[in-house]
Protein backbone atom coordinates (compact mmCIF):
# COMPACT_ATOMS: atom_id res chain seq x y z
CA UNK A 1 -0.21 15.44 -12.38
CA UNK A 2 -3.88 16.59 -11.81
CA UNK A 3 -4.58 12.37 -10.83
CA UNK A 4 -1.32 13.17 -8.07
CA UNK A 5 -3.10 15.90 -6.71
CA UNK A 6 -6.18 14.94 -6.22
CA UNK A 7 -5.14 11.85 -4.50
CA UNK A 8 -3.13 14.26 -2.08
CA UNK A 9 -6.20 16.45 -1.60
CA UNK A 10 -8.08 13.10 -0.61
CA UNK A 11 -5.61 11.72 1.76
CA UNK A 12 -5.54 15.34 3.36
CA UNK A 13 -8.72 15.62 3.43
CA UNK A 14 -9.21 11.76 4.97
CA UNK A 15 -6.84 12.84 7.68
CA UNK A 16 -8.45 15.94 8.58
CA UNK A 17 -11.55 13.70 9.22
CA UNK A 18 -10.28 10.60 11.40
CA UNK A 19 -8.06 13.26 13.56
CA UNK A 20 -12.47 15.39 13.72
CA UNK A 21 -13.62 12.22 14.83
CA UNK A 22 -11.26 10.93 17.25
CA UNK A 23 -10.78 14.80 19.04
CA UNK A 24 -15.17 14.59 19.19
CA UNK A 25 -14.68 10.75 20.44
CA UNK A 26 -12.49 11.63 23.46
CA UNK A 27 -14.69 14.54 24.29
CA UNK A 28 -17.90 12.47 23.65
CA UNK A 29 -15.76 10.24 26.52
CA UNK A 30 -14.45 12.65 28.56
């Protein structure tokens, strides 16, 4: 269980970054 969790507090965690980077690369753009 602790193994499933973790690996959902990555992917979270992952997705929380790309979506930070792409919101900072259209305003970098923009």
């Amino acid at each position: 269980m602790p193994i499933v969790i973790k690996g959902l507090c990555v992917s979270t965690t992952l997705m929380t970054a790309l979506r930070f980077i792409h919101s900072a690369r259209l305003k970098i753009s923009a």
